[in-house]
C-alpha atoms as a PDB file:
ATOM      1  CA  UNK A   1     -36.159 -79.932  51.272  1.00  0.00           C
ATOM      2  CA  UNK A   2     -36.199 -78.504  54.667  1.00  0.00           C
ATOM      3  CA  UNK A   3     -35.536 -81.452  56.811  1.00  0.00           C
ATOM      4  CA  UNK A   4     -38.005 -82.434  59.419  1.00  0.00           C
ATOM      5  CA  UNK A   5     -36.779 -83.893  62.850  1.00  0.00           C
ATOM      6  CA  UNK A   6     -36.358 -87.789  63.215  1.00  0.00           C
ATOM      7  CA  UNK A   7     -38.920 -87.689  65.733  1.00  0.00           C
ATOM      8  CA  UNK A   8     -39.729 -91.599  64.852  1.00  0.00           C
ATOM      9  CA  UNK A   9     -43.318 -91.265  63.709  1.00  0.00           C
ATOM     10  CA  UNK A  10     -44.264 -93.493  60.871  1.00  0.00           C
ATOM     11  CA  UNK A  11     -44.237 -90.306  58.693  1.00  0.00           C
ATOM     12  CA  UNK A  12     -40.962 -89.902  59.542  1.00  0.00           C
ATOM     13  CA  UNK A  13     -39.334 -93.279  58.522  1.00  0.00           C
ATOM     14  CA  UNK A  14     -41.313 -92.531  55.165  1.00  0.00           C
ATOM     15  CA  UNK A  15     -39.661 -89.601  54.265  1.00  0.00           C
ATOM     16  CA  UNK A  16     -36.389 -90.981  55.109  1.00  0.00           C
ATOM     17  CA  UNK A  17     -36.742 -94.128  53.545  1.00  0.00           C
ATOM     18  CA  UNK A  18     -38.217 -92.024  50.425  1.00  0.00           C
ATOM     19  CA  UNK A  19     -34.947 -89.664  50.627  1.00  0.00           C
ATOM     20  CA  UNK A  20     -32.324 -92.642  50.258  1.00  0.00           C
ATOM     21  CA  UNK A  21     -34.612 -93.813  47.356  1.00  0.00           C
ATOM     22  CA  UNK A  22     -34.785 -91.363  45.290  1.00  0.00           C
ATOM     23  CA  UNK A  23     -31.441 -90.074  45.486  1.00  0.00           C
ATOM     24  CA  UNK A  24     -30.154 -93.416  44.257  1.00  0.00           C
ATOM     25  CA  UNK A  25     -32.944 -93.741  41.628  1.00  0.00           C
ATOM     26  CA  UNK A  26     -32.080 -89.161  40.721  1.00  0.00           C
ATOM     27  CA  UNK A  27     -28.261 -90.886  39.712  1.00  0.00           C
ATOM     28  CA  UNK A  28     -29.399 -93.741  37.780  1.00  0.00           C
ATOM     29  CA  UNK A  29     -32.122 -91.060  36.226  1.00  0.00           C
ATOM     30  CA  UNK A  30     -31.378 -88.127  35.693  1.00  0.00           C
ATOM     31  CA  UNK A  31     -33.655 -85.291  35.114  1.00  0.00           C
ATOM     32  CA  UNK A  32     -32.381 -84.335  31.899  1.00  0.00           C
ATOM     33  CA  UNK A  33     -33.947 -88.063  31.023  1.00  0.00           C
ATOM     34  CA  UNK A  34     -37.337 -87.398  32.273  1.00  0.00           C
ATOM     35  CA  UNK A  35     -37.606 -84.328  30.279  1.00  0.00           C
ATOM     36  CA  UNK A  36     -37.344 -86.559  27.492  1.00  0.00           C
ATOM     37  CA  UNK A  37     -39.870 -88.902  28.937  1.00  0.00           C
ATOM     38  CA  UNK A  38     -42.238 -85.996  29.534  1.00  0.00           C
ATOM     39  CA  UNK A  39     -42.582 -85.099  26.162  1.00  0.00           C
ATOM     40  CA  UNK A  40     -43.167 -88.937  25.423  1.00  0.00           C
ATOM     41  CA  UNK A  41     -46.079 -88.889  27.718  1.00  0.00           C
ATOM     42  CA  UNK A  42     -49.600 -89.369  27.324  1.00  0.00           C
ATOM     43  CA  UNK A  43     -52.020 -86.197  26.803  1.00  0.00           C
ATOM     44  CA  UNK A  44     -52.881 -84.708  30.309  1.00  0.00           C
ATOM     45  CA  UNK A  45     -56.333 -84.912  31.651  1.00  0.00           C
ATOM     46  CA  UNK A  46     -58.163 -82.212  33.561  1.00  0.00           C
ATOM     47  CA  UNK A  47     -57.552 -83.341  37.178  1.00  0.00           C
ATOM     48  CA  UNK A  48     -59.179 -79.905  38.472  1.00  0.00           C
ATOM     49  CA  UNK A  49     -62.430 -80.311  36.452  1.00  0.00           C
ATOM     50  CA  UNK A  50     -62.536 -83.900  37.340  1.00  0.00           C
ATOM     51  CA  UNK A  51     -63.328 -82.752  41.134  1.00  0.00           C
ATOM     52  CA  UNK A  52     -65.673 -80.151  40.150  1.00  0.00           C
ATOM     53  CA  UNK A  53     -68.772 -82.230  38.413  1.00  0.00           C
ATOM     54  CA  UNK A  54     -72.553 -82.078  39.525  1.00  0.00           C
ATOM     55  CA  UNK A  55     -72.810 -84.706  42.236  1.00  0.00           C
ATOM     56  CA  UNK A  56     -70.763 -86.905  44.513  1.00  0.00           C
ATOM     57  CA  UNK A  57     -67.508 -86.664  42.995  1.00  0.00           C
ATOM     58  CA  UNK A  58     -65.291 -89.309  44.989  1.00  0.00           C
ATOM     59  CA  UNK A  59     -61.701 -89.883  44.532  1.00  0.00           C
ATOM     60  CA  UNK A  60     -61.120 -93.372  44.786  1.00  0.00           C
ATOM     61  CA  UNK A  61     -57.746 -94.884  45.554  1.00  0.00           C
ATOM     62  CA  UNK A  62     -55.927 -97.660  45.028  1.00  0.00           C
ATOM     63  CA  UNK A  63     -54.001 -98.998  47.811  1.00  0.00           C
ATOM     64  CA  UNK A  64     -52.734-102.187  48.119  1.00  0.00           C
ATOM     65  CA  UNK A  65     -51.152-101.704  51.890  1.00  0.00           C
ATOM     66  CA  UNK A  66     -50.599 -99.505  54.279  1.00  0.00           C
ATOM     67  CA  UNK A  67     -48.763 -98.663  57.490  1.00  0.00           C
ATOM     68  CA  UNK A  68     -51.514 -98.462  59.448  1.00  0.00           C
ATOM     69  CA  UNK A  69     -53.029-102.002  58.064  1.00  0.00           C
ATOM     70  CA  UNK A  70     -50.749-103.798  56.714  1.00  0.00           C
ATOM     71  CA  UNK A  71     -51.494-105.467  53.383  1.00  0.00           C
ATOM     72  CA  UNK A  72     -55.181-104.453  52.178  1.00  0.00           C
ATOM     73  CA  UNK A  73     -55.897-105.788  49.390  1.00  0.00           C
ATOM     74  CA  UNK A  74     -54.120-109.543  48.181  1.00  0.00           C
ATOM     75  CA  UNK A  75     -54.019-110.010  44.937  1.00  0.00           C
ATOM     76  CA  UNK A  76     -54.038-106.150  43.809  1.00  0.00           C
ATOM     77  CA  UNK A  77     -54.694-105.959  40.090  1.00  0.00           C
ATOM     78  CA  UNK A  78     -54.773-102.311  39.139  1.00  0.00           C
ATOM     79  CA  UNK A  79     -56.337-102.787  35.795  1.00  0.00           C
ATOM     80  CA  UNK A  80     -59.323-104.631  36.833  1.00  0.00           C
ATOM     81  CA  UNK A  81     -59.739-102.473  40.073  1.00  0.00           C
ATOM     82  CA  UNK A  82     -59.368 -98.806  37.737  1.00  0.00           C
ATOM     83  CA  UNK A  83     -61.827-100.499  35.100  1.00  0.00           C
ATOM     84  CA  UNK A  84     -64.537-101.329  38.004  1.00  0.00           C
ATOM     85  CA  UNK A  85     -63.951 -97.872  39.865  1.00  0.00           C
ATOM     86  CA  UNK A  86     -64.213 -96.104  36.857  1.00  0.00           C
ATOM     87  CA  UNK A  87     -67.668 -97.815  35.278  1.00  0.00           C
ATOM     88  CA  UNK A  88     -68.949 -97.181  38.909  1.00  0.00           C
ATOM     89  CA  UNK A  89     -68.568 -93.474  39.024  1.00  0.00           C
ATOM     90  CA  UNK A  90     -65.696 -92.564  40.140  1.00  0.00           C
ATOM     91  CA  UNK A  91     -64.376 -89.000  38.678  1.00  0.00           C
ATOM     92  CA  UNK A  92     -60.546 -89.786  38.994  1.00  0.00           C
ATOM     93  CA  UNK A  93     -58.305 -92.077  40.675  1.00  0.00           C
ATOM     94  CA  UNK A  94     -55.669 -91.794  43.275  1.00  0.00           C
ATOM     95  CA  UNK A  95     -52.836 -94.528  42.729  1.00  0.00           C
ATOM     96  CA  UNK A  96     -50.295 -94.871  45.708  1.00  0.00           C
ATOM     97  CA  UNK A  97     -47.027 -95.491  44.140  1.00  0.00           C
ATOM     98  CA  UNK A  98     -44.843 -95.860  47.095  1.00  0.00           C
ATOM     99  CA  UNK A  99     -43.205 -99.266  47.150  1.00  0.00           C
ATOM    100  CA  UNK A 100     -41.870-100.292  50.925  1.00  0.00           C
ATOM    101  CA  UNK A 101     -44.569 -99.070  53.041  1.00  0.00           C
ATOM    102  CA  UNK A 102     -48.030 -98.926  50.622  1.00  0.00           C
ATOM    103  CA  UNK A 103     -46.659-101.737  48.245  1.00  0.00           C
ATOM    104  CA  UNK A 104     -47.111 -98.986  45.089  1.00  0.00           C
ATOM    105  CA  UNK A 105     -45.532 -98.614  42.247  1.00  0.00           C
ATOM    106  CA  UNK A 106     -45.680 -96.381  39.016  1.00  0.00           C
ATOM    107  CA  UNK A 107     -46.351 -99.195  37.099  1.00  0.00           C
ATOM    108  CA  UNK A 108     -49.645 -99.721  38.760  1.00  0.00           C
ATOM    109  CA  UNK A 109     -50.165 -96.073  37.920  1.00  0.00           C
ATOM    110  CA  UNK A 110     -49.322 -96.449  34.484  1.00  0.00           C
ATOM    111  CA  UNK A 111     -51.129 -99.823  33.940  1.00  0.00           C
ATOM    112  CA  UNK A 112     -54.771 -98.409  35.600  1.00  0.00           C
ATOM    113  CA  UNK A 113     -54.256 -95.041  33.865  1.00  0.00           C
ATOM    114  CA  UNK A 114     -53.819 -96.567  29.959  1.00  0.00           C
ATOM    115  CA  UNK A 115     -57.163 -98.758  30.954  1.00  0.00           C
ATOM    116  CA  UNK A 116     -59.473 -95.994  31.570  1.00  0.00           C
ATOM    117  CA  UNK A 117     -60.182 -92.418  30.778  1.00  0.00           C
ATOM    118  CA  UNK A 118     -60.523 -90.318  34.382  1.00  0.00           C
ATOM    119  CA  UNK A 119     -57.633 -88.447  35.569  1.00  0.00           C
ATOM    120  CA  UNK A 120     -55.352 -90.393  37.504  1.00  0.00           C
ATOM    121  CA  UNK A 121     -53.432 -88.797  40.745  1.00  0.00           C
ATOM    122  CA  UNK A 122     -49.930 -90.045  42.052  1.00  0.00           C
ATOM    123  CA  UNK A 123     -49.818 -90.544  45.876  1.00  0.00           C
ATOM    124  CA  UNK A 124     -46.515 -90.268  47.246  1.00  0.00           C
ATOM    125  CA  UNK A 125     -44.565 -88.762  49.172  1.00  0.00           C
ATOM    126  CA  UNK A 126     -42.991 -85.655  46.792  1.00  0.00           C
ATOM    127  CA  UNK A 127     -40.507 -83.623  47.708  1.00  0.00           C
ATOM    128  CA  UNK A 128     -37.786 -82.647  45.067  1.00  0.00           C
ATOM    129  CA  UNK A 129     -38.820 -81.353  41.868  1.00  0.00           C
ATOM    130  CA  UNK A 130     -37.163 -84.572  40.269  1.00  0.00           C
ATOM    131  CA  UNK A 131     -40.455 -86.566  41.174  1.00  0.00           C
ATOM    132  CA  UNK A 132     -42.822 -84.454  39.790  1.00  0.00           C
ATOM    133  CA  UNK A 133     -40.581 -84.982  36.525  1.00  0.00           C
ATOM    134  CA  UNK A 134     -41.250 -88.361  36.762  1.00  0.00           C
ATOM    135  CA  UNK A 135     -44.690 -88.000  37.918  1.00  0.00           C
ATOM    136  CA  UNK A 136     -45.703 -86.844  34.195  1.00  0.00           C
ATOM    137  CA  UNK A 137     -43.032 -89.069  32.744  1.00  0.00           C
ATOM    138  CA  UNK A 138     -45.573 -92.173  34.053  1.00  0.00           C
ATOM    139  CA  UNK A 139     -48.043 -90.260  32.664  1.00  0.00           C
ATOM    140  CA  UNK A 140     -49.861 -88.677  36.088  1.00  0.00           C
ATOM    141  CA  UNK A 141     -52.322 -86.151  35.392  1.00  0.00           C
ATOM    142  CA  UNK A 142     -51.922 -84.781  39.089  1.00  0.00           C
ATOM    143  CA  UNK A 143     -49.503 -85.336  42.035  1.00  0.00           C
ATOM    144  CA  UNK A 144     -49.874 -84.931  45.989  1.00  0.00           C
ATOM    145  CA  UNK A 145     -47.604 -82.727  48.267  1.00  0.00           C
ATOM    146  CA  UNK A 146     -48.120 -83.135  51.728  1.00  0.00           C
ATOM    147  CA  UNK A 147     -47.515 -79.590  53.516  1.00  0.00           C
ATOM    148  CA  UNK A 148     -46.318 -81.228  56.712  1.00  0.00           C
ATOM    149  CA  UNK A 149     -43.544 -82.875  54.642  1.00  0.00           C
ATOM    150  CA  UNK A 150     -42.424 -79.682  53.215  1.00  0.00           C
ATOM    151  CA  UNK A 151     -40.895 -76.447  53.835  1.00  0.00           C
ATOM    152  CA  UNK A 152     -42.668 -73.243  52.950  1.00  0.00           C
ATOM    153  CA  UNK A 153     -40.376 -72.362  49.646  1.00  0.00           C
ATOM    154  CA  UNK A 154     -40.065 -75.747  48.526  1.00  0.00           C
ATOM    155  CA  UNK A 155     -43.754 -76.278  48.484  1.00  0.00           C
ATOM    156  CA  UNK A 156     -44.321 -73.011  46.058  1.00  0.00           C
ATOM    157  CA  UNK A 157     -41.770 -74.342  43.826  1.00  0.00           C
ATOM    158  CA  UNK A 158     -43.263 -77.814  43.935  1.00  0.00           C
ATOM    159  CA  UNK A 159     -46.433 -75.796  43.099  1.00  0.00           C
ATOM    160  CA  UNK A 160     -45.384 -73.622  40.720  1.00  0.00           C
ATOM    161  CA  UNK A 161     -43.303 -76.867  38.341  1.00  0.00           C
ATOM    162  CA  UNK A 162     -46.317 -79.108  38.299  1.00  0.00           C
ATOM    163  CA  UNK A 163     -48.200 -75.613  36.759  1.00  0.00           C
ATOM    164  CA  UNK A 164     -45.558 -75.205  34.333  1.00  0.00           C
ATOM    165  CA  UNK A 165     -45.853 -78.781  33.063  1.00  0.00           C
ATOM    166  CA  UNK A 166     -49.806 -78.913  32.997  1.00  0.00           C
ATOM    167  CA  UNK A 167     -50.147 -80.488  36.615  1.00  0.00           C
ATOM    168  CA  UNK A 168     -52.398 -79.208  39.633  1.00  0.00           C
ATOM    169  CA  UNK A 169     -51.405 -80.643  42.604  1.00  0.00           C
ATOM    170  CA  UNK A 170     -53.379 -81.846  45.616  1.00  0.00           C
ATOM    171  CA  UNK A 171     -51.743 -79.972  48.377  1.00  0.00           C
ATOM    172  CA  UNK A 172     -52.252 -81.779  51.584  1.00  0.00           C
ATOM    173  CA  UNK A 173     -53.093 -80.402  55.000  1.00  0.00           C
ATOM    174  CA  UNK A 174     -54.440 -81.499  58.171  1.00  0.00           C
ATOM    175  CA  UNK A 175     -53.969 -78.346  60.710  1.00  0.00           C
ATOM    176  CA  UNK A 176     -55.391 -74.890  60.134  1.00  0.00           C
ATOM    177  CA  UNK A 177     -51.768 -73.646  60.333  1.00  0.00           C
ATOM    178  CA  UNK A 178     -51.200 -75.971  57.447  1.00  0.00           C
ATOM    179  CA  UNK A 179     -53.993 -74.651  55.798  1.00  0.00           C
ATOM    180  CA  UNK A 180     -53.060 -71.295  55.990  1.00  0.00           C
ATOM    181  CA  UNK A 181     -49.244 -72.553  54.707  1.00  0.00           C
ATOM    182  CA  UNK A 182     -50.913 -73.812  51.619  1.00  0.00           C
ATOM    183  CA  UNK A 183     -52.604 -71.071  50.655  1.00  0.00           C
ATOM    184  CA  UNK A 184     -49.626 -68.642  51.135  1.00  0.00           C
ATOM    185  CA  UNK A 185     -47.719 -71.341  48.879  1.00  0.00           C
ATOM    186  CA  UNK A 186     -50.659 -70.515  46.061  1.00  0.00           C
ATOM    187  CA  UNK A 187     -52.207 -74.124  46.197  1.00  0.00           C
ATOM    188  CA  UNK A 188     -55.584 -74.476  44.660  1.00  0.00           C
ATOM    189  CA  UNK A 189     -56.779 -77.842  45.552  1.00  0.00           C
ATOM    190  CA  UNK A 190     -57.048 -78.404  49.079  1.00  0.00           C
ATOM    191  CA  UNK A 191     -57.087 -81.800  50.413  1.00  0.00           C
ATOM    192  CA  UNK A 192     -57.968 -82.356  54.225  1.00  0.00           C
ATOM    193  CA  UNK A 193     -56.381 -85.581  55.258  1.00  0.00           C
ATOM    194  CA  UNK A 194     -58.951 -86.396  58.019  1.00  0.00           C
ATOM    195  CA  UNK A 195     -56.183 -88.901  58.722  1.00  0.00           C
ATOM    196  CA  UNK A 196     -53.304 -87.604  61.274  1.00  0.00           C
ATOM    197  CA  UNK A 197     -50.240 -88.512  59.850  1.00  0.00           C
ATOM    198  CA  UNK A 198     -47.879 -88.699  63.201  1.00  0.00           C
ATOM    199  CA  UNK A 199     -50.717 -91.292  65.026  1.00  0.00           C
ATOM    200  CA  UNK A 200     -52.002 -92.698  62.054  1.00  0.00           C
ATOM    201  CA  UNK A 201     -55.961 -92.351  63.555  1.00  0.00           C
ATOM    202  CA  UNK A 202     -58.731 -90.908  61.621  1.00  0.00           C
ATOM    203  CA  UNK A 203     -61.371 -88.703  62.406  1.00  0.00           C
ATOM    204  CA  UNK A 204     -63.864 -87.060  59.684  1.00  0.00           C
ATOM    205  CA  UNK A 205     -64.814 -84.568  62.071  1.00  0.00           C
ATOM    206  CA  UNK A 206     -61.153 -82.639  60.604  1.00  0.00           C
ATOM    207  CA  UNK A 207     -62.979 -81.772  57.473  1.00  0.00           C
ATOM    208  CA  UNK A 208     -66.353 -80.229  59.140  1.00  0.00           C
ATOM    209  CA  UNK A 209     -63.683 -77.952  61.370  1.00  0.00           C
ATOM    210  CA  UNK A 210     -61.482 -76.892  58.294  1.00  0.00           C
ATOM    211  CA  UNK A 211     -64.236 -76.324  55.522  1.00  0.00           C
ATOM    212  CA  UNK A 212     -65.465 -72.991  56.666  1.00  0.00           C
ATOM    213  CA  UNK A 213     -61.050 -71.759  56.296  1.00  0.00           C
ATOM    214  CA  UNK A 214     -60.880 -73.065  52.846  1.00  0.00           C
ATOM    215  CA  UNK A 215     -61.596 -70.124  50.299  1.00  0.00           C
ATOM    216  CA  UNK A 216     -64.192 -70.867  47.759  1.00  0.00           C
ATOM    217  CA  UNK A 217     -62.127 -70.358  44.599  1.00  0.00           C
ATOM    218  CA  UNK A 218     -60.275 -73.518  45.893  1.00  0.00           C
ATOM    219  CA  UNK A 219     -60.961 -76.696  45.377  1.00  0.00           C
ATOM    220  CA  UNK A 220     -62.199 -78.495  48.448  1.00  0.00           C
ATOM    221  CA  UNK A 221     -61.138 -82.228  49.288  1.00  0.00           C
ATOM    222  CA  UNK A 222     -61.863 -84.363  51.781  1.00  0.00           C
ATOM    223  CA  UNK A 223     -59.915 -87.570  52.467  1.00  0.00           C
ATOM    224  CA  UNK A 224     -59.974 -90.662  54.505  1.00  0.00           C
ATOM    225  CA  UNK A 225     -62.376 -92.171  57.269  1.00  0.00           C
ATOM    226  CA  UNK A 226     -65.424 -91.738  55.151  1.00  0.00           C
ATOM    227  CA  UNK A 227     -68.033 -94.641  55.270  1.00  0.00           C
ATOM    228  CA  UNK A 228     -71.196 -93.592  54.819  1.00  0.00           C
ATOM    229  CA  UNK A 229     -73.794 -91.958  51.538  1.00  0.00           C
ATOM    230  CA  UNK A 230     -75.161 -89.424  54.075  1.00  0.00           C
ATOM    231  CA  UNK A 231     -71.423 -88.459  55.333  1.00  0.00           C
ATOM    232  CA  UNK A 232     -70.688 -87.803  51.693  1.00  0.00           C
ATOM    233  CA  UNK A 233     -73.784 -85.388  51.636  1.00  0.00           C
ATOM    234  CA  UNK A 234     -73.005 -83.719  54.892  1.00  0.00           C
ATOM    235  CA  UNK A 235     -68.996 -82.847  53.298  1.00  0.00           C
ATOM    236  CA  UNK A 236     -70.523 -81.772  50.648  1.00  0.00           C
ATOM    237  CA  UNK A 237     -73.192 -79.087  52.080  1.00  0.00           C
ATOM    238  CA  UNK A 238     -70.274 -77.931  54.216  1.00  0.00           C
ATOM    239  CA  UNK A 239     -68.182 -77.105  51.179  1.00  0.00           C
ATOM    240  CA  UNK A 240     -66.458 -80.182  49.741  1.00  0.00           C
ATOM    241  CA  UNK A 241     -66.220 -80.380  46.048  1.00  0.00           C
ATOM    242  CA  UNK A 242     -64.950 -84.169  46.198  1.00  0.00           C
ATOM    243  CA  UNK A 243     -64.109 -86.690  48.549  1.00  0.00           C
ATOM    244  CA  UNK A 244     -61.258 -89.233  48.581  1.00  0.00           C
ATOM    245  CA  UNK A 245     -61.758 -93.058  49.158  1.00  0.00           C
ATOM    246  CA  UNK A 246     -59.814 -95.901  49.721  1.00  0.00           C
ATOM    247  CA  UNK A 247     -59.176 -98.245  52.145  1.00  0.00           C
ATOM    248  CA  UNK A 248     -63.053 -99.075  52.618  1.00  0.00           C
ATOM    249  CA  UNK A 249     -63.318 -99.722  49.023  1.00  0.00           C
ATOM    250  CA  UNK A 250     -59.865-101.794  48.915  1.00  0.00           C
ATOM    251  CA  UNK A 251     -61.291-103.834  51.688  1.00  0.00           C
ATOM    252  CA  UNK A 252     -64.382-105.037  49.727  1.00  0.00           C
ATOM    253  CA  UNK A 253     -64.415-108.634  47.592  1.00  0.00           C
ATOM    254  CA  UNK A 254     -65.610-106.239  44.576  1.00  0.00           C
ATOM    255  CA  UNK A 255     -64.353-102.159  45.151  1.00  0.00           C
ATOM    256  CA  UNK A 256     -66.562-101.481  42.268  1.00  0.00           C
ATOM    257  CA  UNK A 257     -70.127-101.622  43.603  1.00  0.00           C
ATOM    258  CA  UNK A 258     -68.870-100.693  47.299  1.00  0.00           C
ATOM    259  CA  UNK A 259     -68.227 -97.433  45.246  1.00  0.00           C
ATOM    260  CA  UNK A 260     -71.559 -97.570  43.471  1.00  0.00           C
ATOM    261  CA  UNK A 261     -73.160 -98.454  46.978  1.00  0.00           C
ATOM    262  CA  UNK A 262     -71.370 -95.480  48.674  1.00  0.00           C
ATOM    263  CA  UNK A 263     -72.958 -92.977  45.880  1.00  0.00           C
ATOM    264  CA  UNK A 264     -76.737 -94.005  45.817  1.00  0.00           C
ATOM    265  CA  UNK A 265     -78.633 -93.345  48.661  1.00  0.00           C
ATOM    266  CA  UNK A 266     -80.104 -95.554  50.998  1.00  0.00           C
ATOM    267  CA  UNK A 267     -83.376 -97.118  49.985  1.00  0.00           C
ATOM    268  CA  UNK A 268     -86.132 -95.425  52.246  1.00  0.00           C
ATOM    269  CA  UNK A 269     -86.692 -96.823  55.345  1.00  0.00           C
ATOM    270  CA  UNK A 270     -83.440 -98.686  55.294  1.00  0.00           C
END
């Protein structure tokens, strides 16, 4: 990976903290072993097409902390939580797996995925071709790269493995520089992480200024901040094919019909 500065943002102490991780975990597994797991995994499901139904296809996440929060959700139970999600229309799920700073794990992703039948996404932070091994070894149907983590080379091969094993990724971007990185890389699904990643605040108002830059034969995603039914309509008549959602919907006593809320529209007059 082409190293990025220790500047001390939050994003920063991820990706180092992720880095000491995963080289221990690459010499207690080595990638020769999650071959092996690969071909022990689950059948893949169609991430791509998942994001490309008729209607308001949302993305919902599981996330049971975060830096910016803290813990969100006490007790997390990823089975019940994918189950509700799921029966309340949800077209795939996005399950952070990230243990000191989100409080993930792959066995969360594991556990949800074997309970339901939508495509399930890995959230982390992915940067050596060793974790997208693993990524389909836990059975992942898609996984995210984050173009401000990553250099330009290392995010085409990142691209190109998860193609060769059956996975699209979710290429990450919140600048129109990193836009334009992501397409050179070949990525077809675009996420816009309305979220900056350096100060942590959110604005939706990212996605409306990056739609028109995003290429139609791409997959358009929007992520983060929204709230509202009529927001979701709005991203989606400026281009977006789905939308992800999480921390509202963690925050609820019952994620499942905060989800079906966000989908129907408001009653008239309401």
């Amino acid at each position: 990976m082409s190293a990025q500065a220790n500047t001390g943002t939050v994003l920063d102490r991820i990706l180092e903290a992720r880095r000491a991780e995963v080289d221990h975990r690459k010499r207690v597994l080595p990638e020769t072993a999650l071959k092996y797991g690969v071909k022990a995994a689950t059948p893949l499901r169609d991430f791509s097409a998942a994001l490309c139904r008729d209607g308001l296809n949302v993305l919902a996440e599981l996330k049971p902390a975060s830096p910016s929060r803290g813990v969100i959700r006490e007790p997390f139970e990823p089975v019940e939580l994918a189950q509700s999600l799921q029966a309340a229309g949800a077209c795939a799920l996005s399950i952070l797996t990230e243990g000191e700073f989100f409080r993930g794990s792959l066995k969360n992703l594991r556990d949800a995925r074997m309970s339901i039948q939508i495509p399930v996404l890995r959230k982390d932070f992915i940067f050596d071709p060793w974790q997208v091994w693993e990524s389909r070894a836990n059975d992942a149907d898609s996984f995210l790269l984050m173009v401000v983590a990553l250099g330009d080379p290392l995010l085409r091969d990142l691209i190109v493995l998860g193609r060769e094993i059956g996975m699209e990724p979710l290429v990450e971007i919140h600048t129109a520089e990193e836009l334009d990185r992501a397409l050179a890389a070949g990525a077809r699904i675009i996420g816009v992480n309305n979220r900056d990643l350096k100060t942590m605040t959110v604005n939706v108002e990212t996605s409306f200024a990056l739609a028109g830059r995003i290429p139609d034969e791409c997959i358009a995603v929007s992520e983060s901040g929204i709230r509202t039914h009529d927001e979701l309509l709005k991203l989606r008549s400026a281009g977006f094919d789905a939308f992800l959602v999480g921390t509202r919907l963690m925050l609820s006593p019952d994620p499942g019909a905060a989800l079906a809320a966000l989908l129907t529209p408001p009653a008239s007059g309401s």
